[in-house]
Protein backbone atom coordinates (compact mmCIF):
# COMPACT_ATOMS: atom_id res chain seq x y z
CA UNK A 1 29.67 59.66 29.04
CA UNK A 2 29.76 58.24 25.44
CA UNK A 3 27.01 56.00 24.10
CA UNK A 4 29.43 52.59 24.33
CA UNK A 5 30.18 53.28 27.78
CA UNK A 6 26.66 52.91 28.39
CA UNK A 7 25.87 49.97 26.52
CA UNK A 8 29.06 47.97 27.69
CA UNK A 9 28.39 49.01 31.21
CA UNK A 10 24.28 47.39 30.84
CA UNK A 11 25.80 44.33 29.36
CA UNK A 12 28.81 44.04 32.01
CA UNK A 13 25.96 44.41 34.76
CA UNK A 14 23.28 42.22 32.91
CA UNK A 15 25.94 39.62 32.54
CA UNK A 16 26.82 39.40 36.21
CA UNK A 17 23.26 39.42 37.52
CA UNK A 18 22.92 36.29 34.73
CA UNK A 19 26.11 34.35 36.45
CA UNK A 20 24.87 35.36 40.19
CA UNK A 21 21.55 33.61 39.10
CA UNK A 22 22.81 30.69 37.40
CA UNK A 23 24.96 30.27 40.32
CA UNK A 24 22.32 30.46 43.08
CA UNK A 25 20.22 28.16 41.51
CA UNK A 26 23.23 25.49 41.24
CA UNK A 27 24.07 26.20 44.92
CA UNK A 28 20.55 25.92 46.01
CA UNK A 29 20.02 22.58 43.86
CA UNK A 30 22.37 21.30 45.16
CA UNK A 31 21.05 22.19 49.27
CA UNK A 32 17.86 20.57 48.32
CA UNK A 33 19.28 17.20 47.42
CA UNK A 34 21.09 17.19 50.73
CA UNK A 35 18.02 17.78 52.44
CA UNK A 36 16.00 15.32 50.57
CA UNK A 37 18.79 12.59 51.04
CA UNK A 38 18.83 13.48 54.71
CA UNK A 39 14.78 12.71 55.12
CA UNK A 40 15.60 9.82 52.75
CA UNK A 41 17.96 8.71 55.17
CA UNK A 42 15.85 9.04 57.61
CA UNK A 43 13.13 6.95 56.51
CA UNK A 44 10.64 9.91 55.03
CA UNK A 45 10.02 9.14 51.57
CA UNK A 46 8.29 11.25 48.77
CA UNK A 47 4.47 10.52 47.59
CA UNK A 48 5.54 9.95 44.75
CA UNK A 49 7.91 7.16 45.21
CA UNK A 50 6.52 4.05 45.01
CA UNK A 51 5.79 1.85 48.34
CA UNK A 52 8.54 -0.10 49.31
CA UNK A 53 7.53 -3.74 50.28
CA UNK A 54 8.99 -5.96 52.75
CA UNK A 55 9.36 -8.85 50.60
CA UNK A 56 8.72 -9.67 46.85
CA UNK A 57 5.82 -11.54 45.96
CA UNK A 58 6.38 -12.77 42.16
């Protein structure tokens, strides 16, 4: 084996465990704003949205 081989191989395989990553993280972003829409939907909110009030006072 010749010393390119080697370094082209370690970038090919460094670039696709980069992409697999990136694109994990997208899919999986993407899951968890489903899910939080879902409780949304169902009336959970998060702590740190703020209260919602029946009515306004002003």
């Amino acid at each position: 084996m010749s010393h390119a081989f080697y370094i082209y191989t370690s970038y090919g395989v460094t670039a696709l465990i980069t992409l697999a990553v990136i694109a994990w993280t997208l899919l999986d972003g993407r899951a968890r704003r489903r899910e939080m829409a879902e409780l949304e939907a169902a009336g959970i909110r998060r702590r740190s949205s703020p209260p919602v009030t029946e009515g306004k006072q002003a």
